[in-house]
Protein backbone atom coordinates (compact mmCIF):
# COMPACT_ATOMS: atom_id res chain seq x y z
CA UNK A 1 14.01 -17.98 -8.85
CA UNK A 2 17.13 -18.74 -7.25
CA UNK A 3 17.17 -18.45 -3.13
CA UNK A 4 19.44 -15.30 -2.24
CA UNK A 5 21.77 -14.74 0.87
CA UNK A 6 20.54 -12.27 3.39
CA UNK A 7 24.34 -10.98 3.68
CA UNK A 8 23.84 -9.93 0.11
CA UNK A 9 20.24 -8.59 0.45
CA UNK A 10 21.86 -6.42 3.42
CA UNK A 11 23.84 -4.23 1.18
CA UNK A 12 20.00 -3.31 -0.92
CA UNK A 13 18.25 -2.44 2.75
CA UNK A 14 21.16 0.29 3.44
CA UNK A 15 19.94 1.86 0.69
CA UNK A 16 16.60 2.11 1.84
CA UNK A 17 17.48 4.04 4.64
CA UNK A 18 16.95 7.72 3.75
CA UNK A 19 12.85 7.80 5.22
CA UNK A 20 11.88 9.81 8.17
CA UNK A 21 13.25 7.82 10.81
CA UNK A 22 10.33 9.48 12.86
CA UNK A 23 8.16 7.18 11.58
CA UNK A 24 9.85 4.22 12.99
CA UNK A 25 9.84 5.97 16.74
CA UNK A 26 6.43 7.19 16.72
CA UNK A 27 5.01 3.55 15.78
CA UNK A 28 3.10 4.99 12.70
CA UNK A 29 3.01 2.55 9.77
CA UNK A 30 2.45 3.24 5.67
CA UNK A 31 -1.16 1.97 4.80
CA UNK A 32 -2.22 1.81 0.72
CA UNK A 33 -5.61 1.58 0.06
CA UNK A 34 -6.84 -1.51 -2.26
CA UNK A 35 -9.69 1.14 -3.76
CA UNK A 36 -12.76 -0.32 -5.55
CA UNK A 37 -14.45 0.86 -8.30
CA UNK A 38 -17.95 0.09 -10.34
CA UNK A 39 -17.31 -2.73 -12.66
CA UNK A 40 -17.29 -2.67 -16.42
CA UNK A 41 -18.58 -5.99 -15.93
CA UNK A 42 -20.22 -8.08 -13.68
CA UNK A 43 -17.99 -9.61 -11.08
CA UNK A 44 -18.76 -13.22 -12.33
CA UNK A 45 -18.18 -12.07 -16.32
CA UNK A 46 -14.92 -10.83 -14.67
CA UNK A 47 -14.01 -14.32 -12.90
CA UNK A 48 -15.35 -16.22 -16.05
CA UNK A 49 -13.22 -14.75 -18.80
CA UNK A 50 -10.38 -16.23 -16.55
CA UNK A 51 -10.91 -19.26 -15.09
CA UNK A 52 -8.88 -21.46 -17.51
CA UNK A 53 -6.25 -18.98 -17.59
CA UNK A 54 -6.06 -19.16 -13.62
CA UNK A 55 -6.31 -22.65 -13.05
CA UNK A 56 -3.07 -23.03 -15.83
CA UNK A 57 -1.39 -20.09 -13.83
CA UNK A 58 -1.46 -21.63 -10.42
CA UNK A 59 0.18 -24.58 -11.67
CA UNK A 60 2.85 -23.14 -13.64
CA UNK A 61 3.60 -20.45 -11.19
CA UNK A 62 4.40 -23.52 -8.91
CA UNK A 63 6.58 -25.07 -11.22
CA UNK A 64 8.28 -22.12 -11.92
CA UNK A 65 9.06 -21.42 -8.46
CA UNK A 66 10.53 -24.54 -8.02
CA UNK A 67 13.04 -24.10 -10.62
CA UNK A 68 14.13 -20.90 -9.47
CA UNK A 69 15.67 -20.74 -6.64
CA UNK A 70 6.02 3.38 10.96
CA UNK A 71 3.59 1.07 8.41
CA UNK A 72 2.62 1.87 4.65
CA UNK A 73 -1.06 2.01 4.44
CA UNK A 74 -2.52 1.94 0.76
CA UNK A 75 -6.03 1.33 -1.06
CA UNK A 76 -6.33 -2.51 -2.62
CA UNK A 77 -8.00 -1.45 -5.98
CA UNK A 78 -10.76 -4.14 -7.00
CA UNK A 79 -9.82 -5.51 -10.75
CA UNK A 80 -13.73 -6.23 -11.21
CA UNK A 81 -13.53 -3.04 -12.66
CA UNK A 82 -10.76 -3.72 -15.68
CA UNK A 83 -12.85 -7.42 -15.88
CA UNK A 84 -10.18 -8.94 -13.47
CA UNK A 85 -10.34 -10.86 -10.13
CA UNK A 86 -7.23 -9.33 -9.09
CA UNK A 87 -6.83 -6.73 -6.42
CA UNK A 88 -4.68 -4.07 -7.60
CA UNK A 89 -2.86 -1.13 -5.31
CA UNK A 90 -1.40 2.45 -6.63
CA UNK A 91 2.54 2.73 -6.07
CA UNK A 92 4.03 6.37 -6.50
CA UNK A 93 7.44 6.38 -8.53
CA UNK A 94 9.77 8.76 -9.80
CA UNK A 95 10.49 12.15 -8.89
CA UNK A 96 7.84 13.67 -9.63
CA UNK A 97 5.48 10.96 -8.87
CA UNK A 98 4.20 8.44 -11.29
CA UNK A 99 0.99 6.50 -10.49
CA UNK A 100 0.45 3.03 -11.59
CA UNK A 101 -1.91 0.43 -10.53
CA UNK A 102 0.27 -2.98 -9.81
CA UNK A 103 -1.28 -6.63 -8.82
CA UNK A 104 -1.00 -7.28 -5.07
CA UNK A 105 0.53 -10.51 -5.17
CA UNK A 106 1.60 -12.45 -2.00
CA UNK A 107 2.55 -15.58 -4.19
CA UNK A 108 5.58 -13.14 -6.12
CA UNK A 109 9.26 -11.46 -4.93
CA UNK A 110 9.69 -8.76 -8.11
CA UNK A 111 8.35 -5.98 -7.76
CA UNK A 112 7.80 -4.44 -11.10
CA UNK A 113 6.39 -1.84 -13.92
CA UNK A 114 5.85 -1.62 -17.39
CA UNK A 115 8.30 1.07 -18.70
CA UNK A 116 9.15 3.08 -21.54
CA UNK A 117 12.18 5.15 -22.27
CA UNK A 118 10.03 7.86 -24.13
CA UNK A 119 11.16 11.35 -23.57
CA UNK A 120 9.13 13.65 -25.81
CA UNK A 121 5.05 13.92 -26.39
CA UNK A 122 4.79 10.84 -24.73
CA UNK A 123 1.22 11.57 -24.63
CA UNK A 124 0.38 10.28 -27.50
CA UNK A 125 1.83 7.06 -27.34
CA UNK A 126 1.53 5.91 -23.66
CA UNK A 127 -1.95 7.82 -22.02
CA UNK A 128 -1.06 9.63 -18.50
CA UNK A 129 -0.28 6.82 -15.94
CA UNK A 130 -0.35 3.73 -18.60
CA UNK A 131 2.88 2.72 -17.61
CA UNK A 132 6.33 4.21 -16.05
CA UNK A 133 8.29 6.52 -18.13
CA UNK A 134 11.93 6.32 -17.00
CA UNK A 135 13.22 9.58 -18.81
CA UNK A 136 10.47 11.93 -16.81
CA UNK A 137 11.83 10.90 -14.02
CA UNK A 138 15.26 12.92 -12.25
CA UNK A 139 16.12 9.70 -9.56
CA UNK A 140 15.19 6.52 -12.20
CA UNK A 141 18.88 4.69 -12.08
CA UNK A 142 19.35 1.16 -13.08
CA UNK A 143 21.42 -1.12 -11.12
CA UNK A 144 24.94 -2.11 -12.05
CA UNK A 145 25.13 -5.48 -13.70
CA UNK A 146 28.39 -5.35 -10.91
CA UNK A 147 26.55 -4.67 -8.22
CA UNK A 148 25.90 -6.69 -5.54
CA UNK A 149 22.06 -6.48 -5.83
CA UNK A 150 21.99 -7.57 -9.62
CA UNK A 151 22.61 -11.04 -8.30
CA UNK A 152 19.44 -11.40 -6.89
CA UNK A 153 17.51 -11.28 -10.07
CA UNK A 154 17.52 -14.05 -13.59
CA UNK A 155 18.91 -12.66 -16.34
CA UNK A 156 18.35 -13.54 -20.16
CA UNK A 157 21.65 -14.98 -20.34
CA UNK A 158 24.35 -16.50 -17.90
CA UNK A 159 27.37 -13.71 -18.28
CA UNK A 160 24.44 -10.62 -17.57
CA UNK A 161 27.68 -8.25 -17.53
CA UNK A 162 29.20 -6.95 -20.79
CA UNK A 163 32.73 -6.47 -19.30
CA UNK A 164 33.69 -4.32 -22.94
CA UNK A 165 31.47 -1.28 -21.16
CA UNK A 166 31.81 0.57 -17.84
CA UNK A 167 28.52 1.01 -17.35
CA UNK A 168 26.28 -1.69 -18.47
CA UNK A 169 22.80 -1.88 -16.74
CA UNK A 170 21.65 -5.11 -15.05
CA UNK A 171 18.97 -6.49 -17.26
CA UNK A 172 16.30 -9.03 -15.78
CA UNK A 173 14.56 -12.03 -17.39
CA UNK A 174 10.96 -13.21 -15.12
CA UNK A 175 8.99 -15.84 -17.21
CA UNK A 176 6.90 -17.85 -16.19
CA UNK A 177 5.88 -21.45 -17.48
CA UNK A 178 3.04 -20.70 -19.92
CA UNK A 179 5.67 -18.05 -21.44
CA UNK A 180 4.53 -15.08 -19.89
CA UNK A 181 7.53 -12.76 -20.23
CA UNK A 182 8.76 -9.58 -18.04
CA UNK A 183 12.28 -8.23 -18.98
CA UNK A 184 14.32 -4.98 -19.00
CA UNK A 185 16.59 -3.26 -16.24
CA UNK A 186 16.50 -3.78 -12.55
CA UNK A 187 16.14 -0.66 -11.34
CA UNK A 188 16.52 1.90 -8.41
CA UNK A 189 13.87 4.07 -7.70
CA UNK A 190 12.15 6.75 -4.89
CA UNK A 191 8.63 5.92 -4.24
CA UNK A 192 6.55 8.05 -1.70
CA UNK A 193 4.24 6.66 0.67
CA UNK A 194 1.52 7.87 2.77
CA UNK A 195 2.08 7.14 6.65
CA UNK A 196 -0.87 6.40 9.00
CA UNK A 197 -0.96 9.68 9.95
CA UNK A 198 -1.61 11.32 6.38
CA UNK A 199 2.00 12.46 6.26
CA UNK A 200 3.70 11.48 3.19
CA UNK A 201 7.80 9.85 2.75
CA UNK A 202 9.60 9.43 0.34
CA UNK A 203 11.51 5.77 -0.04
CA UNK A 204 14.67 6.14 -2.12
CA UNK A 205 16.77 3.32 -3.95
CA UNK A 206 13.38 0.89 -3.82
CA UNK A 207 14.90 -2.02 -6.06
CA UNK A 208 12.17 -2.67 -9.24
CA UNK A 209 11.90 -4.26 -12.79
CA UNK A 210 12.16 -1.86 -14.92
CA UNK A 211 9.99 -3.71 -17.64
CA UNK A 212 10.39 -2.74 -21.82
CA UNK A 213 8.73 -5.93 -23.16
CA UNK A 214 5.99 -7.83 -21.59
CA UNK A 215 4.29 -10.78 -23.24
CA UNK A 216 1.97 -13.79 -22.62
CA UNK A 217 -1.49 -14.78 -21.06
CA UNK A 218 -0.51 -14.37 -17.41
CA UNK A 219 0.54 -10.60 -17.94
CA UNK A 220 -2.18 -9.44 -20.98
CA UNK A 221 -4.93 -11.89 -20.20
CA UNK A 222 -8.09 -10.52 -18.77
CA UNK A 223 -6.81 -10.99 -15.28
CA UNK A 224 -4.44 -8.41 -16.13
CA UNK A 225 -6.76 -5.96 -17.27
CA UNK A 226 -6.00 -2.42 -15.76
CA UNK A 227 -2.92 -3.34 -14.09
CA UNK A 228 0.63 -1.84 -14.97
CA UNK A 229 2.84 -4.57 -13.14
CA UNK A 230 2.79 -6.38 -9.92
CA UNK A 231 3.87 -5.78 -6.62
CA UNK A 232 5.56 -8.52 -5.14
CA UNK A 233 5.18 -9.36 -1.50
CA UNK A 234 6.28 -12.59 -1.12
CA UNK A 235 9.17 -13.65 1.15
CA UNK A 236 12.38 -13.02 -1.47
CA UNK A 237 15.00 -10.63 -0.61
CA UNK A 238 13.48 -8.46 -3.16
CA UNK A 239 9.84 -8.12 -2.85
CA UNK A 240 8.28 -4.96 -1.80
CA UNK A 241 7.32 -6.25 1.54
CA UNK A 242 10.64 -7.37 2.38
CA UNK A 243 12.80 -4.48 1.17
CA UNK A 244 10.40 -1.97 3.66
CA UNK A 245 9.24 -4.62 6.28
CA UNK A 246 12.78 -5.08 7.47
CA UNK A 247 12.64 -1.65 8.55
CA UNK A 248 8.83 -1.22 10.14
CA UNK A 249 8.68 -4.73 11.56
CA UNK A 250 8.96 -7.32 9.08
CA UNK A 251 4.82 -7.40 8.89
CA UNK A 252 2.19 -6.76 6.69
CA UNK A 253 -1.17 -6.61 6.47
CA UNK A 254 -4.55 -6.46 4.25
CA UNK A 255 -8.19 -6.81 4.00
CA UNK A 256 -9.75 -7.79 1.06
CA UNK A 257 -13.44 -6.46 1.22
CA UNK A 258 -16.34 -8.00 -0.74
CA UNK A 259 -16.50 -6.46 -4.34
CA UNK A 260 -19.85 -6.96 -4.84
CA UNK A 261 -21.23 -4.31 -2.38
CA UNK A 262 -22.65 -1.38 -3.34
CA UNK A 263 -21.03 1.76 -2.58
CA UNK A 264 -18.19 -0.09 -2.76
CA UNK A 265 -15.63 -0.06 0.60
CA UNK A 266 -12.21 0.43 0.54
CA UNK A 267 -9.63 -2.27 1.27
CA UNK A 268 -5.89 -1.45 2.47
CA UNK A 269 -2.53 -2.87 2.04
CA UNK A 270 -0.93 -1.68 5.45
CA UNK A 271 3.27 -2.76 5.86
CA UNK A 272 4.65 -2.05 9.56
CA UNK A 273 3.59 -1.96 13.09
CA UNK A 274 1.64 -4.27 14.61
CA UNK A 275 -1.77 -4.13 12.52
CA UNK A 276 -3.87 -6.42 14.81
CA UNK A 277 -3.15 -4.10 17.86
CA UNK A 278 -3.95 -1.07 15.20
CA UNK A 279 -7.17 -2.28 14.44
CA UNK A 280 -8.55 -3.24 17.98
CA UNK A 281 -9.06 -6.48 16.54
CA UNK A 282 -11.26 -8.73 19.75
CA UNK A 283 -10.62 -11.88 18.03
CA UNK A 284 -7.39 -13.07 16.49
CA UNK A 285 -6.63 -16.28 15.84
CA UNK A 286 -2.96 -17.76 14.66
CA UNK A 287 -1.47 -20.30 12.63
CA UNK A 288 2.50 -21.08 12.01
CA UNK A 289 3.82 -19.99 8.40
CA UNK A 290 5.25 -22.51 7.02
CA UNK A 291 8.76 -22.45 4.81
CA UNK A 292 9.15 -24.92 1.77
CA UNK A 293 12.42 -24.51 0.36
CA UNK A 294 11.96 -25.28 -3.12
CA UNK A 295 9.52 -22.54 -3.30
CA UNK A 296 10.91 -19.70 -1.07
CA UNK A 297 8.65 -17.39 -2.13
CA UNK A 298 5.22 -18.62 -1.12
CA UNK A 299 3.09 -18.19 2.19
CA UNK A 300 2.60 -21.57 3.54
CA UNK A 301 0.26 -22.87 5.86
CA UNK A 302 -0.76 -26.15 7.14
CA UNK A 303 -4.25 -27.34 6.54
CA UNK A 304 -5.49 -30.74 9.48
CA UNK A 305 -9.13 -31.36 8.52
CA UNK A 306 -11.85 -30.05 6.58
CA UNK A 307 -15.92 -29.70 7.86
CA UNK A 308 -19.25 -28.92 6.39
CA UNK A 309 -22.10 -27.80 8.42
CA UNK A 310 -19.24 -28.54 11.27
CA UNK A 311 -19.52 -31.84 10.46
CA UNK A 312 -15.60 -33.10 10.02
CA UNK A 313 -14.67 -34.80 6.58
CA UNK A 314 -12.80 -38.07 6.30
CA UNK A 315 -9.84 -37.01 4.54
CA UNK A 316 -6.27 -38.49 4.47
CA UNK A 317 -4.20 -35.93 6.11
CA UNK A 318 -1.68 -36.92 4.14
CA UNK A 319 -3.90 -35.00 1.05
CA UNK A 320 -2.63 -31.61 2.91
CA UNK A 321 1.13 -32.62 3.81
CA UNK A 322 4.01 -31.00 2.21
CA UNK A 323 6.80 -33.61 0.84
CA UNK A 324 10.52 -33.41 0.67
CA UNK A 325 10.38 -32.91 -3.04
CA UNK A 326 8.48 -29.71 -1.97
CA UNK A 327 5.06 -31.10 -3.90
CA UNK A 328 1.84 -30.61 -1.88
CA UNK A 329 1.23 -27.91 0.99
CA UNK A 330 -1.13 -25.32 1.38
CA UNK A 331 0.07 -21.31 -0.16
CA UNK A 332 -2.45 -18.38 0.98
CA UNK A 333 -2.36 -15.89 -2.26
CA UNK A 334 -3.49 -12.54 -2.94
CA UNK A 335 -2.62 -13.03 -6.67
CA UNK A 336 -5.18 -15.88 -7.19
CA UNK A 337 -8.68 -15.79 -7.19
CA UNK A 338 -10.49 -18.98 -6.85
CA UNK A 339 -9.35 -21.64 -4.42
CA UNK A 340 -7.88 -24.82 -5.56
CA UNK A 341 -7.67 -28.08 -3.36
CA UNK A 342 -6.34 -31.39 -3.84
CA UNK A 343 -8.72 -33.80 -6.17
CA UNK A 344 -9.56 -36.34 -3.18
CA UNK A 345 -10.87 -33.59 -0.79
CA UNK A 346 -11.88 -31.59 -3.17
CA UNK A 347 -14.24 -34.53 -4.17
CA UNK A 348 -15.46 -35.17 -0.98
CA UNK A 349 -16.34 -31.76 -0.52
CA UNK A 350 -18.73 -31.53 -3.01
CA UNK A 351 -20.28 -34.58 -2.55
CA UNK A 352 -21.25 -33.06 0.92
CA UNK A 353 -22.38 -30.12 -0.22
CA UNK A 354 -24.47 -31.72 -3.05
CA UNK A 355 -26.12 -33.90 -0.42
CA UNK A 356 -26.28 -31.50 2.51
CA UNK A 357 -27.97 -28.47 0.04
CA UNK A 358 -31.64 -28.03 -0.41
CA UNK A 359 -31.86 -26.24 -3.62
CA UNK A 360 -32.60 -27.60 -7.08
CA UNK A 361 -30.16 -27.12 -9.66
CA UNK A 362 -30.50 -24.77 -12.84
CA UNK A 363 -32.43 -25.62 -15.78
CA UNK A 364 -29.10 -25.49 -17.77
CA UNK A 365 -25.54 -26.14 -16.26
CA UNK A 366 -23.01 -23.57 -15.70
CA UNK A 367 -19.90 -24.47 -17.56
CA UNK A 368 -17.16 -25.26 -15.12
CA UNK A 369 -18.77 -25.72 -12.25
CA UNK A 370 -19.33 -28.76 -10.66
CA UNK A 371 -22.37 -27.40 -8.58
CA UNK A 372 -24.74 -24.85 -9.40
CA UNK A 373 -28.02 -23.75 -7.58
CA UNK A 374 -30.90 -22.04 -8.66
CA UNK A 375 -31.78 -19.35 -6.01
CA UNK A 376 -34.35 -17.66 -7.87
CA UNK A 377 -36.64 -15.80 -5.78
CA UNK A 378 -34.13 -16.28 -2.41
CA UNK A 379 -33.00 -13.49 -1.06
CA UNK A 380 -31.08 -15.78 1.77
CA UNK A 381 -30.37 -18.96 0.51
CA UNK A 382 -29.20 -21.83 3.05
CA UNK A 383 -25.89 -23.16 1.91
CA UNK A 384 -23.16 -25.48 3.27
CA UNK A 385 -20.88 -23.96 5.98
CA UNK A 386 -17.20 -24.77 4.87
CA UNK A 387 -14.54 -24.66 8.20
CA UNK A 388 -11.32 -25.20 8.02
CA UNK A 389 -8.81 -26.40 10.94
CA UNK A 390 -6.09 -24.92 10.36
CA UNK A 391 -1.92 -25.79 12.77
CA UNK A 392 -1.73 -24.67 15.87
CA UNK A 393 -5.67 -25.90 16.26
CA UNK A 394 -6.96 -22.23 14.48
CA UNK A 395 -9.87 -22.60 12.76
CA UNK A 396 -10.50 -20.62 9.71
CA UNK A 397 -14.28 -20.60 9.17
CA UNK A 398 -15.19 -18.19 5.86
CA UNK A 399 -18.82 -17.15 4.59
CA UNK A 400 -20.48 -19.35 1.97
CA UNK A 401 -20.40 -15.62 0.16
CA UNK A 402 -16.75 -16.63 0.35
CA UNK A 403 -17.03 -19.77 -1.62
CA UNK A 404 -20.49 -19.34 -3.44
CA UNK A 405 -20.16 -16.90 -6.20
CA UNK A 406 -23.45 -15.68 -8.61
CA UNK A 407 -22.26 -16.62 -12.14
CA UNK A 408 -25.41 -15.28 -13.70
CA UNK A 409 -29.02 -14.03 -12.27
CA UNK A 410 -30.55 -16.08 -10.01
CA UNK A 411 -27.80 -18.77 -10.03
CA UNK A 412 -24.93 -19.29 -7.50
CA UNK A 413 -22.02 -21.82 -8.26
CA UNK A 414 -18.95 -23.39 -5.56
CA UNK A 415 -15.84 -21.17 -6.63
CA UNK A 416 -13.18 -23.82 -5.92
CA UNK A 417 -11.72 -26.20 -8.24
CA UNK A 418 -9.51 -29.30 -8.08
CA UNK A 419 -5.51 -29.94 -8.41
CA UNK A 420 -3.98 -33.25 -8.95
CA UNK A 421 -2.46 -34.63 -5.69
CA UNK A 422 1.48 -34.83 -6.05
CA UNK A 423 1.98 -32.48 -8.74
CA UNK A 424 0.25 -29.37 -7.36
CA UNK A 425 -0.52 -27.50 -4.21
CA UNK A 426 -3.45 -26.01 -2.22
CA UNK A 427 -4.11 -22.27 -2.82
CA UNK A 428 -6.27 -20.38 -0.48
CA UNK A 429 -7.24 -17.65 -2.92
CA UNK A 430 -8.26 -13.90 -3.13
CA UNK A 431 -11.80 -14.49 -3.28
CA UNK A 432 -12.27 -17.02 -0.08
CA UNK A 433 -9.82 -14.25 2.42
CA UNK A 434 -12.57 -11.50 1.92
CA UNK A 435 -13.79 -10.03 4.69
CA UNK A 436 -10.74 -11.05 7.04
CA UNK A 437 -8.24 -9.07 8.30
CA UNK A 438 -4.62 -11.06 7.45
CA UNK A 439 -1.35 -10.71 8.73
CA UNK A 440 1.64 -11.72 7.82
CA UNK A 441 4.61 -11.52 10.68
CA UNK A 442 7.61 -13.09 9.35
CA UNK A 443 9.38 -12.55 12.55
CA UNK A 444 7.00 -15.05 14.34
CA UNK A 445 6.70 -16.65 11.56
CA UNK A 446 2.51 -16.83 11.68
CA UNK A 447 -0.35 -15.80 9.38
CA UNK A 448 -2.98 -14.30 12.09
CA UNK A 449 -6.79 -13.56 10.98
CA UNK A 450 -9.76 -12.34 12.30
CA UNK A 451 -12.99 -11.14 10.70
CA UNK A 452 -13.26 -8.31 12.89
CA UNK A 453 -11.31 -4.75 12.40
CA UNK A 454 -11.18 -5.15 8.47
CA UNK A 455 -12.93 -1.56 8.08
CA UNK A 456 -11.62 0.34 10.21
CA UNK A 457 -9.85 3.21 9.36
């Protein structure tokens, strides 16, 4: 999407303005949970059924990127459940209060939900909170194709303003490049939130995609399974992070705990304050967020060197840099699950993990995966210690459970996968963050992380 002008975003953060301004004094902050729930299937059938379907994503989310231009505290939903390896959290919208599970999505600005303009026994077509009906809802108003904030949106056609009628709605266009489709009014709406406190506030004018038709892989594939849009927090004008951040700090944070554990714990989407402080965090460590601007949107950080077992890889550095064409770079993203890395160090890698692990392969091989281990009959298995150093000398050291996933009993497999150098970039996915507590401060313009606090209340 195309880059938009802070003067203009201005005008769409007035309209945010009616929340208890209490919340901002008193330092509490909005927290959403990122609930989990027990899986129809098994969290590797989950990241199976879409691990073609993610790999094509990731690149053509890139591409598409580049051609376009108090805190909230709420539960991260686990998408195991709906055979996904998203992370989905519950937004509140309309008056009264519709609730619909959306995508988390750090690697998106739009923030929107399927809609549907039914006003009568709407029961029976749309089951309760399947998707956002519009007409049960007194403060649903679409923006102006005139307005000011319609500008910061694609459209399905150049002239989005039929100038023959007074009031004609701003319609949106998001596709993506394997033709996934969302499109229907940009919309204002008044969300309420839970504070840190328990208190609830109500948000009104919240800018959203208002979406009637929805199509393609990325948005009805299995990934998508149980979700009713996505929730946007990447660094555009319009995501929800940025339209409420402005306000409680311009920060936001989340822990992404393990899905596999049994009862499952509860992971939360927090937006405001200072999170790290919240969370009596001992340990934080920092790196610098990095800005490419042919893709706005994305979280970028800057990977130096690689190690296994602490042992440091020989890899060009150049494999990691970020060139002026805006190719290459490293994006950390809630919205993708496995971890991709350039085809050179990805390569080395696994050859060091191959010949550093002591565990015989499966009698039959995993399709792919390039390494598979039988640990039949071990309870702890010894694997390969991935670390790595991250700018401003930060090391970022996950758990092999991080990188290791069980694709069937008795056999683990390494969750990462290659990207050809030049044409792709470096994602730090969903499934290596878990267990860390991230956050994002745009106004120092660092990721910080720790492994402690995540928890917590």
């Amino acid at each position: 999407m195309a880059m938009v002008s802070l003067s203009s975003f201005s005008l769409l953060f007035v309209l945010l303005a009616v929340v208890n301004d209490q919340i901002g004094v008193t330092g509490e902050y909005f927290k959403l949970p990122l609930l989990r729930k027990t899986p129809r299937l098994s969290p590797t059938q989950s990241l199976l059924l879409d691990i073609h379907r993610l790999s094509h994503l990731h690149r053509s989310r890139h591409h598409h990127h580049r051609k376009q231009k108090g805190i909230i505290k709420s539960p991260l939903v686990s998408g195991a459940a709906y055979g996904s390896g998203q992370y989905f959290v519950e937004l509140r919208l309309g008056s009264p209060p519709q609730s619909l599970l959306l995508v988390a999505d750090t690697g998106s600005d739009l923030l929107w939900v399927t809609c549907s303009a039914c006003r009568h026994n709407c029961s029976f077509l749309h089951p309760s909170g399947s998707t956002f009906l519009a007409r049960h809802s007194s403060s649903f108003s679409p923006q102006h194709c005139f307005d000011s904030t319609c500008d910061l949106v694609p459209h399905p056609d150049p002239n989005p303003c039929n100038r023959t009628r007074l009031h004609s709605p701003c319609r949106y266009e998001y596709e993506y490049s394997d033709g996934s489709q969302t499109s229907g009014f940009f919309s204002k709406e008044t969300t309420t939130l839970k504070t840190s406190s328990g208190r609830e506030a109500k948000l009104e004018n919240l800018s959203f995609g208002c979406g009637f038709r929805i199509s393609g892989p990325s948005l009805s594939g299995a990934s998508f399974n149980g979700s009713h849009g996505v929730m946007g927090l990447g660094q555009g004008s319009i995501s929800f992070a940025s339209q409420l951040g402005r306000r409680y700090g311009n920060k936001f944070s989340y822990c992404l705990m393990d899905y596999t554990l049994s009862p499952p714990p509860t992971s939360y989407l927090m937006i405001g304050g200072n999170q790290l402080a919240v969370s009596k965090t001992p340990k934080i460590s920092f790196t610098p967020l990095l800005i490419n601007p042919r893709s706005p949107t994305f979280y970028y950080i800057g990977i130096k060197s690689v190690s296994v077992n602490n042992v440091k890889l020989q890899i060009d550095p150049s494999v990691w840099s970020l060139d002026e064409m805006g190719n290459g770079g490293t994006v950390i993203d809630s919205g993708t699950t496995l971890t991709f890395l350039p085809e050179p160090a990805y390569r080395q890698i696994l050859w060091e993990m191959k010949r550093r692990v002591k565990l015989p392969s499966p009698t039959e091989p995993t399709p792919d995966f390039d390494l598979c281990l039988n640990v039949s009959g071990n309870a702890m298995p010894q694997l390969p210690r991935l670390s790595f150093k991250l700018s401003g000398d930060s090391v970022f050291a996950p758990p092999p459970r991080n990188y290791f996933i069980e694709t069937e009993e008795g056999v683990t497999c390494l969750a990462i996968q290659p990207i050809s150098t030049g044409t792709g970039f470096s994602v730090i996915g969903n499934l290596m963050q878990e267990g860390f507590l991230f956050e994002f401060n745009r106004d120092k313009s660092r990721l910080g992380f720790s492994r402690h606090g995540c928890a917590l209340p």
